[in-house]
Protein backbone atom coordinates (compact mmCIF):
# COMPACT_ATOMS: atom_id res chain seq x y z
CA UNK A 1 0.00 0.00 0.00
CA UNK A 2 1.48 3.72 -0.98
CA UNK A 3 2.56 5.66 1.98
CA UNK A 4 0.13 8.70 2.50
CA UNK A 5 2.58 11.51 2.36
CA UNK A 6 4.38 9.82 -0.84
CA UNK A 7 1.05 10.12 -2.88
CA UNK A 8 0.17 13.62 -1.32
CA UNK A 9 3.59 14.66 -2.68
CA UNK A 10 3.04 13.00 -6.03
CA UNK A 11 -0.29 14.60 -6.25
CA UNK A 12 0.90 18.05 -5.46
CA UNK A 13 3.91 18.02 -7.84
CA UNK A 14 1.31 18.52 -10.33
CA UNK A 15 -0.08 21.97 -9.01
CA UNK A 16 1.49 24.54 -11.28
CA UNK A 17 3.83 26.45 -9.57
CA UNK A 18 4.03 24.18 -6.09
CA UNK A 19 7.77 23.14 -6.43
CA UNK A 20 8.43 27.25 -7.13
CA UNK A 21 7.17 27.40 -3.76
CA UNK A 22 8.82 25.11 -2.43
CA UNK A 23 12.41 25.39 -3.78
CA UNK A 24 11.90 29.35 -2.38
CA UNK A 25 11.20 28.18 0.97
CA UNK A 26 14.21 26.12 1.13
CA UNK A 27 16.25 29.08 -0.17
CA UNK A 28 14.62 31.19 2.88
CA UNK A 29 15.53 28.61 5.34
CA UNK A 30 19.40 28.53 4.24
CA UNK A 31 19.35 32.02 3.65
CA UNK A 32 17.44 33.17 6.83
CA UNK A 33 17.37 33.87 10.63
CA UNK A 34 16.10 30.71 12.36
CA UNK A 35 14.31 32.67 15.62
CA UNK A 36 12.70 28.90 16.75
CA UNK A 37 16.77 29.12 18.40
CA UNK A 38 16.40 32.80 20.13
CA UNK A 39 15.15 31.73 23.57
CA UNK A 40 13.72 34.14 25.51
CA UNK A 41 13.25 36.37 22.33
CA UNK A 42 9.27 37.50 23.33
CA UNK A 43 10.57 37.84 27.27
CA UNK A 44 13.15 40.55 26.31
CA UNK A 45 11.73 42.42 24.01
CA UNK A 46 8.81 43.07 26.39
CA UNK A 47 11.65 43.55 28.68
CA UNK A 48 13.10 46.55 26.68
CA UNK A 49 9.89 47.96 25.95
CA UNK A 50 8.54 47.97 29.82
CA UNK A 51 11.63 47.92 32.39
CA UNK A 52 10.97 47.24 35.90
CA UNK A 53 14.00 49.49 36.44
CA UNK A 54 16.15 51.91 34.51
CA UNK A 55 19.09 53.68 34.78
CA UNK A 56 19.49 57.24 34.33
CA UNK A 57 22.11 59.94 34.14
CA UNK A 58 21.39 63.42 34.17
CA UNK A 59 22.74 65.39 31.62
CA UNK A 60 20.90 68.47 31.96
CA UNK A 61 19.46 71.00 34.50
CA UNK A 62 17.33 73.90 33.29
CA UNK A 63 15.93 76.61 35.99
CA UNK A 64 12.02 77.03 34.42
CA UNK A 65 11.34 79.63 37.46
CA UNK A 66 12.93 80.57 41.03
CA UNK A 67 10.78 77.21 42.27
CA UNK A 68 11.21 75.09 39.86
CA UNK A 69 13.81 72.69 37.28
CA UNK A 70 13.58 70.48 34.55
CA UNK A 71 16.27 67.62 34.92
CA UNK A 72 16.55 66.10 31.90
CA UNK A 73 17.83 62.42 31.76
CA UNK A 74 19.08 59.83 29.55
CA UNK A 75 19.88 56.02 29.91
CA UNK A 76 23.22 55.32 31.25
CA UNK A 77 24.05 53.01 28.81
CA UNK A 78 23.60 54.99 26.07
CA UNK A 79 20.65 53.38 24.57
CA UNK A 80 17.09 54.80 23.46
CA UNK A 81 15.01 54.85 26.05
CA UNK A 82 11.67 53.25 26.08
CA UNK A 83 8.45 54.54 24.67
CA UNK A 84 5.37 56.51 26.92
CA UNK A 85 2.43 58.02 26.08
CA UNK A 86 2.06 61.50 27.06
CA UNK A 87 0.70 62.37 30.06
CA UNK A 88 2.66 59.12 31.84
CA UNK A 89 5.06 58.87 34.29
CA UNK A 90 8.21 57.21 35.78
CA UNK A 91 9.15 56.85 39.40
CA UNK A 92 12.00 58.01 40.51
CA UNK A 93 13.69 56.56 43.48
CA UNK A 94 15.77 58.44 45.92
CA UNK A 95 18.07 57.88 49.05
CA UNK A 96 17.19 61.22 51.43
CA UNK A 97 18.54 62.01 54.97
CA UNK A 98 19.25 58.08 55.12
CA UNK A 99 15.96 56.97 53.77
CA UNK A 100 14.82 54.98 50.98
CA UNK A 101 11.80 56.34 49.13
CA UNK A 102 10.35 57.09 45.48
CA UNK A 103 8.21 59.87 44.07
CA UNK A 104 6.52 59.94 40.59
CA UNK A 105 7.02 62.70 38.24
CA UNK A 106 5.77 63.10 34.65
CA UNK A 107 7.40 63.47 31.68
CA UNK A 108 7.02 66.78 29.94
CA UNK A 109 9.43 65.97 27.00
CA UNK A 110 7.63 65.02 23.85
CA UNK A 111 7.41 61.01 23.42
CA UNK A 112 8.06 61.70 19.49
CA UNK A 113 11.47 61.18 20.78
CA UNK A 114 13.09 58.77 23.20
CA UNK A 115 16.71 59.83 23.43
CA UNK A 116 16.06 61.76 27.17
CA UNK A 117 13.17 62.58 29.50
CA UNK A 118 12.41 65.35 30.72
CA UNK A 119 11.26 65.45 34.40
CA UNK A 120 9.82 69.35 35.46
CA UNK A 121 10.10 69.26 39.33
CA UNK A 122 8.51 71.77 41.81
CA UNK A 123 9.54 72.28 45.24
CA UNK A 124 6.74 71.21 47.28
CA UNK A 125 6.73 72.27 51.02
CA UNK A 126 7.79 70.42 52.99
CA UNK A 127 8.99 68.52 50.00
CA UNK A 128 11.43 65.27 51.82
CA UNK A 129 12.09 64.37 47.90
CA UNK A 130 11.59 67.72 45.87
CA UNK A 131 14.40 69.63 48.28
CA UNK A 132 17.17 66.73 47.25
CA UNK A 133 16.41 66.72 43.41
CA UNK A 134 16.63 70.50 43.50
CA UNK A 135 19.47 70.83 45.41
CA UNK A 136 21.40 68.07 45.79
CA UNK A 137 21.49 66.64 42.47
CA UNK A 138 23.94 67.45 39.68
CA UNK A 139 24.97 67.03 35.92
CA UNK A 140 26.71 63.66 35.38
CA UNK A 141 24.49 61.97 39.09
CA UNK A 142 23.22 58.70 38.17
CA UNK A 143 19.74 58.03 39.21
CA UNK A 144 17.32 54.80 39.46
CA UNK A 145 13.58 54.66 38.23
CA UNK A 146 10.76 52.56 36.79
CA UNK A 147 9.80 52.34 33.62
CA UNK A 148 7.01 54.57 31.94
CA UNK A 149 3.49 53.83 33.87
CA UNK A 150 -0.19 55.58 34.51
CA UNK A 151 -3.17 55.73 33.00
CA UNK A 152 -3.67 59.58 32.56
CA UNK A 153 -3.01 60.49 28.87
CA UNK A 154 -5.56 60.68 25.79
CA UNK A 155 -6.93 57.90 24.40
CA UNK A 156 -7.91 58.37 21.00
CA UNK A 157 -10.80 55.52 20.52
CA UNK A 158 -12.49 57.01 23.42
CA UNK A 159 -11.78 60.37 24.28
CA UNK A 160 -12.37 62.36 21.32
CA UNK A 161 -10.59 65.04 19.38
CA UNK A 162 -11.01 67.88 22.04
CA UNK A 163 -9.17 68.29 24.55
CA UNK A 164 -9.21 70.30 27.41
CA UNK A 165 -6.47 70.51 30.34
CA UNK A 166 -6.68 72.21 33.55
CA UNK A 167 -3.57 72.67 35.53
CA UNK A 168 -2.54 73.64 38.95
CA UNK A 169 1.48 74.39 39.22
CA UNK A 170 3.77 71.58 38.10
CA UNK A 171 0.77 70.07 37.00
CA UNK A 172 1.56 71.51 33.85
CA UNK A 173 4.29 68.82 32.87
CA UNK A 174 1.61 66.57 31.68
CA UNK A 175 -0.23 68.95 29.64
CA UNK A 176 3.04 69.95 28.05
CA UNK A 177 3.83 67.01 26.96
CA UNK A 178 0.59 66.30 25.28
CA UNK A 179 0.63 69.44 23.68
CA UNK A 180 4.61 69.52 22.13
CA UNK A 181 3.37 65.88 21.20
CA UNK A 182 0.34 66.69 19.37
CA UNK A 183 2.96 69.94 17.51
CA UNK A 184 5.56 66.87 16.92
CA UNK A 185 3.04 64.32 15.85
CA UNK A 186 0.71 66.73 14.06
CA UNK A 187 -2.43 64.96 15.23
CA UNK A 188 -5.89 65.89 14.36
CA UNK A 189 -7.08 67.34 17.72
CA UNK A 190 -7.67 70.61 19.62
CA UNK A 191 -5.98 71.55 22.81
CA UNK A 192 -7.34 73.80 25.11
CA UNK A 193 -5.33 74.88 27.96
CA UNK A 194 -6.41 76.33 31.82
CA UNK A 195 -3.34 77.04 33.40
CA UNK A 196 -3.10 78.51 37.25
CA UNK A 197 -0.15 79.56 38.86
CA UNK A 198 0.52 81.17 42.16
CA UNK A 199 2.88 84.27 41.35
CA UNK A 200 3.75 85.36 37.68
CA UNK A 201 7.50 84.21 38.60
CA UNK A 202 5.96 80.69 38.62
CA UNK A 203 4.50 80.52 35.56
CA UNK A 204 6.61 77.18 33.95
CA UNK A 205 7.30 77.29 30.00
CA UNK A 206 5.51 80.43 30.13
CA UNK A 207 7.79 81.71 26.86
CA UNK A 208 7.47 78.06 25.03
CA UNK A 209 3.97 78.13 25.90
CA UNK A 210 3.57 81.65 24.14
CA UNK A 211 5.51 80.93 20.99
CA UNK A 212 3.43 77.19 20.60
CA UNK A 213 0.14 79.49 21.00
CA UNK A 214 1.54 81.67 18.12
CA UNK A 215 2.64 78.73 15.93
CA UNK A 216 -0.38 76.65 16.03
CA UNK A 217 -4.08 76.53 15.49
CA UNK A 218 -4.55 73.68 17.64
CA UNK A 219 -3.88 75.17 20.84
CA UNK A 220 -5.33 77.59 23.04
CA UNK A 221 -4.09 79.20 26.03
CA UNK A 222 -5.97 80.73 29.37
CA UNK A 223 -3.02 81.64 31.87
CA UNK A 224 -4.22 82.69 35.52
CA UNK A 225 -2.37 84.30 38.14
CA UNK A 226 -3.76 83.49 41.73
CA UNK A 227 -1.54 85.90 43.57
CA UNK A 228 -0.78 88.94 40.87
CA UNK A 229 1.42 91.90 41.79
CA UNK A 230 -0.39 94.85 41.16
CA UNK A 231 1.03 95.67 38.06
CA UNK A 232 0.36 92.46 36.20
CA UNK A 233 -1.45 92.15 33.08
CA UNK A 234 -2.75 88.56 32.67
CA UNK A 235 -5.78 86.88 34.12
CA UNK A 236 -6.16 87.36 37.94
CA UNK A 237 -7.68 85.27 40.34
CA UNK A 238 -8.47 81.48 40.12
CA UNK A 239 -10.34 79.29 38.14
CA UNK A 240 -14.10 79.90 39.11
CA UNK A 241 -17.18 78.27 37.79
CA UNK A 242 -17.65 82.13 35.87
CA UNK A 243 -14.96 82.30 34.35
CA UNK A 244 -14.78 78.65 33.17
CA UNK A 245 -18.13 79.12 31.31
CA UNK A 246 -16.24 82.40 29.39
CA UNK A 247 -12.95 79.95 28.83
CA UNK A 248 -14.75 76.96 27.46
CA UNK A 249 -17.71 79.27 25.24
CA UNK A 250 -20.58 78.08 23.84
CA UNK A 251 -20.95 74.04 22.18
CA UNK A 252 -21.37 70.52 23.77
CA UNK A 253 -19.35 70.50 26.72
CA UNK A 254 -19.90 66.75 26.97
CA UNK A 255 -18.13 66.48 23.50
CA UNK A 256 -14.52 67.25 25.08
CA UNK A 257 -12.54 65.44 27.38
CA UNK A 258 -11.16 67.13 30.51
CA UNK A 259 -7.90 66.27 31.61
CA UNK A 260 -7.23 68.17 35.56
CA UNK A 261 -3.35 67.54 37.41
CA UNK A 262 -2.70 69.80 40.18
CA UNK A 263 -2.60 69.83 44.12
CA UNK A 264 -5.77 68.12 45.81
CA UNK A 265 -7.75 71.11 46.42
CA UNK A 266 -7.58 72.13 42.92
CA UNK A 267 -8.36 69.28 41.34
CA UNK A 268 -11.45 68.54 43.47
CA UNK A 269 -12.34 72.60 42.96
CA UNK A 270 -12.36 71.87 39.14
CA UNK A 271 -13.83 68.56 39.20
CA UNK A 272 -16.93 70.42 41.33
CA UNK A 273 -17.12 73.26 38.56
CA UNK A 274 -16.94 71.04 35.59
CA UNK A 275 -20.10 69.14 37.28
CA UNK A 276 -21.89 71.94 38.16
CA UNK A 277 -21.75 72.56 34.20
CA UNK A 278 -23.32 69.46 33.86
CA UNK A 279 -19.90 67.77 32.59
CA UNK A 280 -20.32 63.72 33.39
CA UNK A 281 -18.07 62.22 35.20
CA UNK A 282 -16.88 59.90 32.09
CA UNK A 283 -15.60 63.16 30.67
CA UNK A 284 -13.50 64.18 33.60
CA UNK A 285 -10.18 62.34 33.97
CA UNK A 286 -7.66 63.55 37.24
CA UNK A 287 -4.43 62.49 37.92
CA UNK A 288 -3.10 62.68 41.41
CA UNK A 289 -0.36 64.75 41.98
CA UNK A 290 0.25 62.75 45.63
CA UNK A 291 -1.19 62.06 49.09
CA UNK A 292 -3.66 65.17 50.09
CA UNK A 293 -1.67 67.64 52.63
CA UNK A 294 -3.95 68.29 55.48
CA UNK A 295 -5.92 65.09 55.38
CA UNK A 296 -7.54 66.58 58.64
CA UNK A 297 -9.50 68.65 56.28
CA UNK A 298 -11.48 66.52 54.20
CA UNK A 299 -14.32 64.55 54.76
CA UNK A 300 -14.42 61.75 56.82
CA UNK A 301 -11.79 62.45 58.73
CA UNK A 302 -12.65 61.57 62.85
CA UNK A 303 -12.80 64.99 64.18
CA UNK A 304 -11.91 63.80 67.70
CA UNK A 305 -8.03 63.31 66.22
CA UNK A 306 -6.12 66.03 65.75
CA UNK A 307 -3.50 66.37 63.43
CA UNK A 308 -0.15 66.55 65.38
CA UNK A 309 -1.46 63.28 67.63
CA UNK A 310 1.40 60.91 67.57
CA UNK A 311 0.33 56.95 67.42
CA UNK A 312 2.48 53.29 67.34
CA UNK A 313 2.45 51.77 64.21
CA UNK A 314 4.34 47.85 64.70
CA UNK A 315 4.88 45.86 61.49
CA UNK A 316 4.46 42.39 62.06
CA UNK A 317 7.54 39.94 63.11
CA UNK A 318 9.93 43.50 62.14
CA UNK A 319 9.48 46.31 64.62
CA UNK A 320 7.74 49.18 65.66
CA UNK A 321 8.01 53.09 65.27
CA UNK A 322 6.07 56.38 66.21
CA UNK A 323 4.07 58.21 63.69
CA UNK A 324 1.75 61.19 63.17
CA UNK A 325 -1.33 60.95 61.99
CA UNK A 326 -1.19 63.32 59.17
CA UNK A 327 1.95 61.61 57.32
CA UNK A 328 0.93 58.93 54.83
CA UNK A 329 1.31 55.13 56.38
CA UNK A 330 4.13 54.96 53.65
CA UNK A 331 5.94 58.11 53.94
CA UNK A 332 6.42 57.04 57.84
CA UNK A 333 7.63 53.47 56.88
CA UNK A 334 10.53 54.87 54.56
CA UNK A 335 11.32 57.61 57.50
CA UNK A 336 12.06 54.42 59.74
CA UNK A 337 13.72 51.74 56.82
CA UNK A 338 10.94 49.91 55.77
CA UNK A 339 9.94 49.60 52.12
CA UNK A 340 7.19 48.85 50.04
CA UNK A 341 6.97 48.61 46.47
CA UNK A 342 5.23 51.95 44.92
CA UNK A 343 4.86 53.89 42.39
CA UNK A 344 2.14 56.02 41.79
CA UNK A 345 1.88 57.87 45.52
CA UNK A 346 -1.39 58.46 44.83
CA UNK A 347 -3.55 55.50 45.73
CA UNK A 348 -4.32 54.27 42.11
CA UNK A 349 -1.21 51.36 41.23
CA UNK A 350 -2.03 49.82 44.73
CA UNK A 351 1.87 48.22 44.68
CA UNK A 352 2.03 49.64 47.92
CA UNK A 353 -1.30 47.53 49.92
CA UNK A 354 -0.31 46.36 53.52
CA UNK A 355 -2.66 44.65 55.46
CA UNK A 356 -4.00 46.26 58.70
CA UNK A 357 -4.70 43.73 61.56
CA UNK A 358 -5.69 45.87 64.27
CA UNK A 359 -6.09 49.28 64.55
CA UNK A 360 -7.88 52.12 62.12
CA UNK A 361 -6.75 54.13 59.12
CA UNK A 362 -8.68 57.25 57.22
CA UNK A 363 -8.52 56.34 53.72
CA UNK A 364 -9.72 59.64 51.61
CA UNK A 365 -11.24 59.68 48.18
CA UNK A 366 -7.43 59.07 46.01
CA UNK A 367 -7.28 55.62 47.49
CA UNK A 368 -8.74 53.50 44.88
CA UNK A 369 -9.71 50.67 46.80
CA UNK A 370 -11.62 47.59 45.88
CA UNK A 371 -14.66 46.28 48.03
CA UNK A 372 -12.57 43.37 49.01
CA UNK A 373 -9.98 45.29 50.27
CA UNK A 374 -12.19 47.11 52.82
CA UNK A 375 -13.88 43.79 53.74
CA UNK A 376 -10.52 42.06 54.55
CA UNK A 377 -8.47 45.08 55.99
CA UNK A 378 -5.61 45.95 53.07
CA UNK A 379 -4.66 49.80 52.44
CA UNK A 380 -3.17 51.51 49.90
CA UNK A 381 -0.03 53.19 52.48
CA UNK A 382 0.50 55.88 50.14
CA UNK A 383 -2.49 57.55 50.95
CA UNK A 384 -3.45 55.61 54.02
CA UNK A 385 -3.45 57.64 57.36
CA UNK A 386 -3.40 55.99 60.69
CA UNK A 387 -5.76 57.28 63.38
CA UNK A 388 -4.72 55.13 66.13
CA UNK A 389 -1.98 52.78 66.94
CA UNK A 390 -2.23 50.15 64.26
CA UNK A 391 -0.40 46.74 63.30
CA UNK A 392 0.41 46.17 59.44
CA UNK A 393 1.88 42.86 57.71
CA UNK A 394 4.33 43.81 54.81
């Protein structure tokens, strides 16, 4: 009896043009790269393209305003770097007054190129991290981060084609890198930009900002000045529910997307206005900049503890140390040498859960956490604040 694969051979020899086929694909196979032998191929190239870690050297240090630098970095070992989407972020870790900790800071380079990021930092008050990058580090210092991470940047399947940013302070790195990639990139969309500062002297990229306004249709530009001198020109005052109906103008308001980075207060204040407009929530997206300040303030916070009270918290089977009650659980931790694995410091990544197993912490509105996490007593630490004296497992 014929062998099968004989006869299928024999039968297919006939097919016009089969053995052109087939003497090609032998001259492919001798001729080609054989990846069945590159182990690990998939692994590293998803490895290059999302890090856990990179290295970083700083090559440049601009002065934006009296309170604020833009430390531009590149990878130590000379490659490209890998690619974000604007509006992301990378956390940068730190060693300060003998403690390890991280903070996140957007890029506000364009992502249409990957040879450096830039990283626009603020000093914050107090500012444990912000007072060290701005002062301590140099041209040619070497520095440690994650890769490229977050959620907050447009999404062109579901947000739309206009945009509208409002930004409080170095909140502004985000929107500037949307907005030098959308001039790189020339995308199809409108930018609209509500930018508050504090003092004119802290007005960041206020000349780039000018010259993009100039040089493109695209963009528009409504700078406010909270605290004017009495001779300044611009917009005074902040961003109030009037004066947001005069910005924004007449159309579907529910037809843009709003994008709001700032400090806590503002981004709730604008989050409150854009409602009271009748802006759904789907159309509002916030990122965090941090744990809120005074977390005393908000609501939910037991008003029979005041803000300076000093508890115990004791991680289980490590030690114990004293706390206040207005630091974040994590910030604490890092002040006495224990870590945890974080990134965002802002209650959405939740890398940073401990479990609580006796004891209470205020968790405000940033921590995003599941119903399961109430129900079986995990907290994001970032944002968590003890009340009491509490006991965590790592």
């Amino acid at each position: 009896m014929p062998n099968d694969n004989s006869s299928k051979q024999t039968v297919l020899s006939h097919v016009v043009g089969y053995q052109e086929v087939v003497d090609h694909q032998q001259e492919l196979i001798k001729s080609g790269t054989d990846l069945s032998e590159q182990k690990g191929h998939v692994a590293n190239t998803i490895a290059s393209l999302h890090p856990k870690r990179l290295q970083l050297t700083v090559t440049d240090i601009v002065e934006n305003t009296p309170s604020t630098k833009t430390l531009r970095v590149k990878a130590s070992d000379g490659r490209t770097l890998p690619p974000f989407l604007a509006g992301q972020y990378i956390n940068l870790f730190a060693t300060v007054e003998g403690s390890d900790t991280a903070r996140p800071y957007a890029m506000s380079s364009s992502p249409a190129q990957l040879s450096y990021y830039d990283l626009t930092i603020k000093r914050a008050t107090p500012g444990f991290v912000t007072h060290h990058l701005l002062d301590a580090v140099k041209v040619g210092d070497q520095l440690t981060s994650t890769g490229p991470m977050g959620t907050f940047y447009h999404n062109p399947i579901f947000h739309g084609e206009q945009l509208v940013f409002l930004a409080g302070g170095s909140g502004i790195a985000p929107a500037m890198t949307m907005i030098r990639d959308i001039a790189d990139q020339n995308k199809p969309l409108s930018f609209h930009l509500i930018y508050l500062s504090s003092f004119e002297t802290d007005i960041i990229f206020e000349q780039e900002l000018r010259e993009l306004n100039e040089a493109h249709d695209f963009l528009t530009i409504h700078s406010l000045v909270s605290r004017p001198t009495e001779n300044y020109q611009g917009i005074s005052g902040r961003i109030t529910l009037d004066k947001l109906q005069e910005f924004l103008g007449e159309g579907d308001l529910n037809e843009r997307m709003y994008y709001i980075c700032g400090p806590t207060p503002f981004n709730e204040s604008c989050r409150e206005q854009l409602t009271a407009l009748s802006v759904k929530p789907r159309r509002i997206r916030i990122e965090a900049n941090g744990p809120p300040k005074n977390p005393e303030t908000l609501d939910g916070w037991p008003q029979e503890v005041a803000a300076e009270k000093e508890i115990t918290v004791t991680i289980q089977g490590k030690g114990s140390f004293k706390a206040r009650v207005d630091e974040p659980l994590l910030n604490s931790m890092e002040r006495n040498g224990y870590g945890a694995e974080n990134a965002c410091r802002s209650g959405e990544c939740s890398l940073c859960r401990v479990k609580v197993v006796s004891g209470e912490v205020y968790n405000p509105v940033e921590a995003k956490l599941r119903k399961t996490d109430a129900q079986y007593g995990w907290c994001h630490s970032c944002v968590a604040f003890p009340t009491e004296d509490i006991e965590i497992i790592l």
